[in-house]
Protein backbone atom coordinates (compact mmCIF):
# COMPACT_ATOMS: atom_id res chain seq x y z
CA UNK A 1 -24.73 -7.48 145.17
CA UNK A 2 -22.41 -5.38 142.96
CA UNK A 3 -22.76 -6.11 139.48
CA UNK A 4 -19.82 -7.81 138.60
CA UNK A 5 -19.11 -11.09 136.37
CA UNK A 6 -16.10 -13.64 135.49
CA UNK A 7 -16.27 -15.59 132.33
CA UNK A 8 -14.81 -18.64 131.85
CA UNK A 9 -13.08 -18.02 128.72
CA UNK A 10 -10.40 -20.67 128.61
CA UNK A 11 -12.02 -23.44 126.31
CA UNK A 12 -10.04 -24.90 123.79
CA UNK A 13 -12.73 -25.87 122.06
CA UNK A 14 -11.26 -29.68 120.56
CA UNK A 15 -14.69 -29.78 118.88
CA UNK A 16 -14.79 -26.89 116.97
CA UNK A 17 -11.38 -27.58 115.18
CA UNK A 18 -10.25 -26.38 112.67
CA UNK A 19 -11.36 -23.16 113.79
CA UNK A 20 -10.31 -23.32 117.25
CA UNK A 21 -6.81 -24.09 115.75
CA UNK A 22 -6.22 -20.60 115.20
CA UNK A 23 -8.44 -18.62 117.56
CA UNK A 24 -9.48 -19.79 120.79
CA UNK A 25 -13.24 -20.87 121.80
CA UNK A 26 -14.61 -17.55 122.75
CA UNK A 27 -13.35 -15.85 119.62
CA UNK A 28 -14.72 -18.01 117.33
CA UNK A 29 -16.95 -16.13 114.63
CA UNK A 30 -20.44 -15.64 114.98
CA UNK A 31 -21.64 -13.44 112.69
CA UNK A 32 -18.75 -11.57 111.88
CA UNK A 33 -18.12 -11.28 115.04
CA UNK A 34 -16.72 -13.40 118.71
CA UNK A 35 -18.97 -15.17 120.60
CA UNK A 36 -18.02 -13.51 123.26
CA UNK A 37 -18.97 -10.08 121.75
CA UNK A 38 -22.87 -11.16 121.92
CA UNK A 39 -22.11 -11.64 125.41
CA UNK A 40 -20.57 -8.78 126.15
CA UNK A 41 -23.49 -7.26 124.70
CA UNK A 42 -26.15 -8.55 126.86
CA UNK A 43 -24.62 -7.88 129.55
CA UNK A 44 -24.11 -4.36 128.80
CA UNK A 45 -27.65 -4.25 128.21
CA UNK A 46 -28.70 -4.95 131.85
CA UNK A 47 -26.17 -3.05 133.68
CA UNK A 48 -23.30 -5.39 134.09
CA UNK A 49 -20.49 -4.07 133.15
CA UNK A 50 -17.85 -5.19 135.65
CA UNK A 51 -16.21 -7.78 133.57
CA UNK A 52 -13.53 -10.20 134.37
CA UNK A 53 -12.01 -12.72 132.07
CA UNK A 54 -10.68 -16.06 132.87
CA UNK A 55 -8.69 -16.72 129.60
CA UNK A 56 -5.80 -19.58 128.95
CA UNK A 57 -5.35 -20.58 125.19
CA UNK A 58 -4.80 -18.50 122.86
CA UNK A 59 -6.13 -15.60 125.46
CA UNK A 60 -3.90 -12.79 123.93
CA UNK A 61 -6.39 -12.87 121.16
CA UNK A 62 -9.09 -12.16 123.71
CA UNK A 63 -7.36 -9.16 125.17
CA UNK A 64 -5.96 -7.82 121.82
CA UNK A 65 -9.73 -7.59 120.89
CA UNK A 66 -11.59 -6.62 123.66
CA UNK A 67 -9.10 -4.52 125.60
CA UNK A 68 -9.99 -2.67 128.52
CA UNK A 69 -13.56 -2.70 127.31
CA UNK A 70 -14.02 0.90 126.81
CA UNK A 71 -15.35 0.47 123.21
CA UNK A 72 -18.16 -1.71 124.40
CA UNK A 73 -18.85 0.50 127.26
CA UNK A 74 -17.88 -1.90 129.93
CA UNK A 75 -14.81 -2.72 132.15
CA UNK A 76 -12.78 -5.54 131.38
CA UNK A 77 -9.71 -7.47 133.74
CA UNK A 78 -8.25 -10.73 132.39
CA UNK A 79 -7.22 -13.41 134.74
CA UNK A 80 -4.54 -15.93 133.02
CA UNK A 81 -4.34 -19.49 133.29
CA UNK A 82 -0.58 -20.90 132.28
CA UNK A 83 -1.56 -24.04 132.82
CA UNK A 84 -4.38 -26.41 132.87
CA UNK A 85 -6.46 -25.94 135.85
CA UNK A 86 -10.37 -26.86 135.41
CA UNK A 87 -13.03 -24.40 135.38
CA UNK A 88 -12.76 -24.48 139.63
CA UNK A 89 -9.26 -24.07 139.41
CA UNK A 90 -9.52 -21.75 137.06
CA UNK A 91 -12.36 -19.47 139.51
CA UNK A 92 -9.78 -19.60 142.47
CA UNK A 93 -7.02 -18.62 140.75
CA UNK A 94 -8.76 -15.58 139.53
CA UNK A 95 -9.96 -15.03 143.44
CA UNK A 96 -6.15 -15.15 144.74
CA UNK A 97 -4.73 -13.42 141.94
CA UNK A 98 -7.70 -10.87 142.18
CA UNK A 99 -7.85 -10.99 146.04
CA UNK A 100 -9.91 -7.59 147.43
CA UNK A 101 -10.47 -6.56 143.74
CA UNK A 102 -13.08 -9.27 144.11
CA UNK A 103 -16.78 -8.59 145.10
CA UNK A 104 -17.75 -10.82 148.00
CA UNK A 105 -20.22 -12.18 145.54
CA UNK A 106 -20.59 -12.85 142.14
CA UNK A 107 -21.60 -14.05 138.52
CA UNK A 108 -20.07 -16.90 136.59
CA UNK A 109 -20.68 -17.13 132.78
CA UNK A 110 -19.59 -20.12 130.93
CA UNK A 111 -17.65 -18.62 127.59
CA UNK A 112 -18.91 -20.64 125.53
CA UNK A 113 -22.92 -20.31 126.05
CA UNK A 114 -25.62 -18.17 125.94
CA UNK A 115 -28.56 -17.08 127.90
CA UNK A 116 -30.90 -14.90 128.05
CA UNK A 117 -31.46 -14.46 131.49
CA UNK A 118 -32.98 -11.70 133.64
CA UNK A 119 -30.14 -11.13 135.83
CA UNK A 120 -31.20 -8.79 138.56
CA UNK A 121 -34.26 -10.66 139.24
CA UNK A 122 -31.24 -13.66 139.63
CA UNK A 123 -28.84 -11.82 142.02
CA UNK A 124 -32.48 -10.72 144.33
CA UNK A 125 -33.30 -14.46 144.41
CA UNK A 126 -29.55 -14.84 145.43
CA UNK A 127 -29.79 -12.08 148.09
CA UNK A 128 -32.45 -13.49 149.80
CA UNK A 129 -29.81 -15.88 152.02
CA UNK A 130 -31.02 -19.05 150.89
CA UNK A 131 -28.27 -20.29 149.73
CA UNK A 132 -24.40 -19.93 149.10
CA UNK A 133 -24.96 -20.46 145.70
CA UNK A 134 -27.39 -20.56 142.51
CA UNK A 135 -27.44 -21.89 139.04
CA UNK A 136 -29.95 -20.93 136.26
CA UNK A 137 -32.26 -24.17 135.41
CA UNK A 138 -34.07 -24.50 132.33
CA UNK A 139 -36.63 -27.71 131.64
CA UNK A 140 -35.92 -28.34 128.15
CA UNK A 141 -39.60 -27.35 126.86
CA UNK A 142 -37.50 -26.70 123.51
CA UNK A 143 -35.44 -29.21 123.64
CA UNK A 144 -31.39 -28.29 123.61
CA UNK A 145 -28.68 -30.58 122.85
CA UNK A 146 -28.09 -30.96 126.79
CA UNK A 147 -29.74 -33.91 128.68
CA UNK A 148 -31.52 -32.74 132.08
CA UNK A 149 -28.52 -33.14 134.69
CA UNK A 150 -30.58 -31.94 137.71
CA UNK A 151 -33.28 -32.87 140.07
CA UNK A 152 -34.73 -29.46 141.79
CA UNK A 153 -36.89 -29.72 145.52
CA UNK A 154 -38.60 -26.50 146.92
CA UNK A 155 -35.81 -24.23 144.30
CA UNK A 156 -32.74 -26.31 145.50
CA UNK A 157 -30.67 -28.45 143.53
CA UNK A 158 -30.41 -31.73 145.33
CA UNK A 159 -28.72 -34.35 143.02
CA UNK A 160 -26.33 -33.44 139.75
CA UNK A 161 -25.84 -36.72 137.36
CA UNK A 162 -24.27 -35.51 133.47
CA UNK A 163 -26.25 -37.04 130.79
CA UNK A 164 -29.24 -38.16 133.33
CA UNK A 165 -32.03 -37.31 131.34
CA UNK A 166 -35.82 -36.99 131.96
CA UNK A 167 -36.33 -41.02 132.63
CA UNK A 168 -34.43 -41.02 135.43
CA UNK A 169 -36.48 -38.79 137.00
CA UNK A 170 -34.09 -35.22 136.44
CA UNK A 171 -36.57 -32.38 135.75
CA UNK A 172 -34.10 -29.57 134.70
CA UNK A 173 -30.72 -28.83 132.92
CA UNK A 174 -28.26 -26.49 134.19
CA UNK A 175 -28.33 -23.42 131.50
CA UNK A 176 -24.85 -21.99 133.12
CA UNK A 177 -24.72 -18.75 134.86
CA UNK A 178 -24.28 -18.93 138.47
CA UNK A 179 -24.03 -16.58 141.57
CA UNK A 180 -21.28 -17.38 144.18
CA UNK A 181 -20.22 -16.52 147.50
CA UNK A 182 -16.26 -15.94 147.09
CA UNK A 183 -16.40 -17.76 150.48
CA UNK A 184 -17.17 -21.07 148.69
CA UNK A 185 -13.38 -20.95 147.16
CA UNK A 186 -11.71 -20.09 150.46
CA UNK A 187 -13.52 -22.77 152.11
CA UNK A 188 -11.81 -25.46 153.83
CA UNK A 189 -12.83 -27.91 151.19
CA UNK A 190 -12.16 -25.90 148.25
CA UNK A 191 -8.77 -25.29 148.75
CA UNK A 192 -7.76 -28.74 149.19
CA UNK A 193 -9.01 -29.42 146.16
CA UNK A 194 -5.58 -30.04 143.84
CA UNK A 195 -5.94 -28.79 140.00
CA UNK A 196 -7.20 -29.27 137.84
CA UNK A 197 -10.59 -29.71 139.06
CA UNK A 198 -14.27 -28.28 138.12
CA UNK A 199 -16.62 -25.60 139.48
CA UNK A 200 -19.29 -28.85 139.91
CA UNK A 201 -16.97 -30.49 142.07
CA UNK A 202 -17.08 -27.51 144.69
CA UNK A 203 -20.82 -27.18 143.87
CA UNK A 204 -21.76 -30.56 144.80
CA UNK A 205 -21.66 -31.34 148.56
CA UNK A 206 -23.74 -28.25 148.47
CA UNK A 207 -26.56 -30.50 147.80
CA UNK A 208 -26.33 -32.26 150.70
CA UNK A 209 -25.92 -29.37 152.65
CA UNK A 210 -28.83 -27.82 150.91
CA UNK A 211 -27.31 -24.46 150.39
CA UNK A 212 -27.72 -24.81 146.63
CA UNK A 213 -30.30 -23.00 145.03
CA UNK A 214 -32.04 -23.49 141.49
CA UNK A 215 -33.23 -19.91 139.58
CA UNK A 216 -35.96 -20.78 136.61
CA UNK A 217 -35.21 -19.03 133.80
CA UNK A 218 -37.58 -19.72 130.73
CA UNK A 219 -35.42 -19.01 127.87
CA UNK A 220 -33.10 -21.73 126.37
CA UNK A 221 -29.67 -21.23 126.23
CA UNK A 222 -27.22 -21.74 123.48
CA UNK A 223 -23.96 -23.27 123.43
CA UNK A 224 -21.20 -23.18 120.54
CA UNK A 225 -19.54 -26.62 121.37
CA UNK A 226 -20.10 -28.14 118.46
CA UNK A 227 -20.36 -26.79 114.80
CA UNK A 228 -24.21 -28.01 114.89
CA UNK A 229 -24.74 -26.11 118.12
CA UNK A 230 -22.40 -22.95 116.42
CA UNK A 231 -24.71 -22.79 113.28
CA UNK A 232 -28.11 -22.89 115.77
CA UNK A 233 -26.28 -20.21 117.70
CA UNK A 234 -25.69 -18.30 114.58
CA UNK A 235 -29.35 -18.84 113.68
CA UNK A 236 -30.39 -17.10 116.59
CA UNK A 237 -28.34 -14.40 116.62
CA UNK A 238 -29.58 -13.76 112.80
CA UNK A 239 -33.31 -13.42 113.57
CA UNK A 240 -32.84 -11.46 117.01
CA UNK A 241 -30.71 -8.87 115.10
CA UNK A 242 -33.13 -8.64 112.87
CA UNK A 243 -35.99 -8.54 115.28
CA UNK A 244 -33.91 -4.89 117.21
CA UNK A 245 -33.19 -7.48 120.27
CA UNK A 246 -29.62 -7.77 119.64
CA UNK A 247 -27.11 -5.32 118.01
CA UNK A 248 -24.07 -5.93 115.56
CA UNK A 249 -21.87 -3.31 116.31
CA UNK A 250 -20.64 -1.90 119.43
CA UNK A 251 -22.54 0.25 121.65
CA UNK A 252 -21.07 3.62 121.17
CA UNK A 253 -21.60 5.23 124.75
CA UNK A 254 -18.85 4.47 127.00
CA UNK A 255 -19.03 4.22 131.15
């Protein structure tokens, strides 16, 4: 699959007020810089550089910043959402606006998370045919501020319950990236579906089906939803700068 990624950028990010008052979610500071410039970043990293945005409030800021992408050696489209639509809403849209500038398959990145995840050994376990689509799973062996929300049989998710937790038998959490067919938002059921509604909401009678597939990643994932889960975030960040794993500034090469 070609290496190419939307992020759902759109948050307003309630939580995180008053900062989110002035700047929308995936601007928010981390380190002197957006969120979403860490992510950017890691991306970059591992070859994907085939970016598109999904952006709604305040997403002028976004594109002001980031541009075309150039300076951070990537390529950058932006995908606006006028009015509320969900994050499934938000992933068609982008498809129909987008139409055959959109790879048959590929990556969704929550904007407001973070994982380190070894992507092309995701998109191989994706091109194997298993499945229509996968989701990163993480067990909470250091525990995040997420509840396990998944039950996982022979690497395919087969029940989804928010908030489950590990007594009622859910093994895994959902860490958020995921590889799609486009196929999944043209389907039948998928475009009945009337907005707003969420990316879980196509995703689910694919556990029945079976066509669902669950990619172990060992590395937690961070989330800026709260200003708790910011200042971990920002903790991180810190000590893998300093550790050479991440960089501050923007990589210098271009495409």
């Amino acid at each position: 699959m070609r290496k190419q990624v939307l992020i759902l950028a759109g948050g307003l990010g309630t939580r995180l007020r008053p900062i989110t008052e002035k700047c929308p979610k995936p601007m928010v500071p981390v380190l002197n810089e957006p969120f979403l410039h860490w992510q950017i970043l890691d991306l970059k990293e591992q070859g994907y550089t085939d970016i598109i945005l999904l952006v709604a409030y305040l997403g002028e800021q976004v594109k002001a910043h980031f541009g075309d992408g150039e300076k951070w050696g990537v390529r950058i489209e932006y995908v606006f959402e006028n009015t509320p639509m969900g994050t499934g809403g938000a992933i068609r849209h982008a498809i129909e606006t987008l139409k055959d500038d959109l790879e048959d398959e590929f990556m969704i990145f929550n904007g407001d998370s973070f994982l380190r995840a070894p992507l092309d050994d995701l998109a191989g376990f994706f091109d194997e045919g298993r499945f229509e689509a996968v989701v990163t799973t993480y067990d909470n062996a250091v525990p995040t501020p997420v509840p396990n929300n998944l039950k996982v049989r022979n690497q395919m998710v087969v029940e989804y319950e928010k908030g489950a937790g590990r007594e009622k038998g859910f093994e895994c959490v959902d860490s958020g990236i995921y590889v799609v067919k486009k196929s999944v938002f043209l389907s039948e059921l998928a475009s009945g579906l009337k907005v707003p509604f969420q990316l879980e909401d196509v995703l689910r009678p694919m556990m029945t089906a079976r066509t669902y597939g669950a990619f172990a990643v060992a590395n937690r994932f961070y989330d800026i939803g709260t200003p708790e889960r910011l200042k971990e975030f920002e903790e991180f960040v810190a000590a893998e700068t300093a550790a050479g794993r991440l960089h501050g500034r923007e990589p210098e090469g271009t495409l």
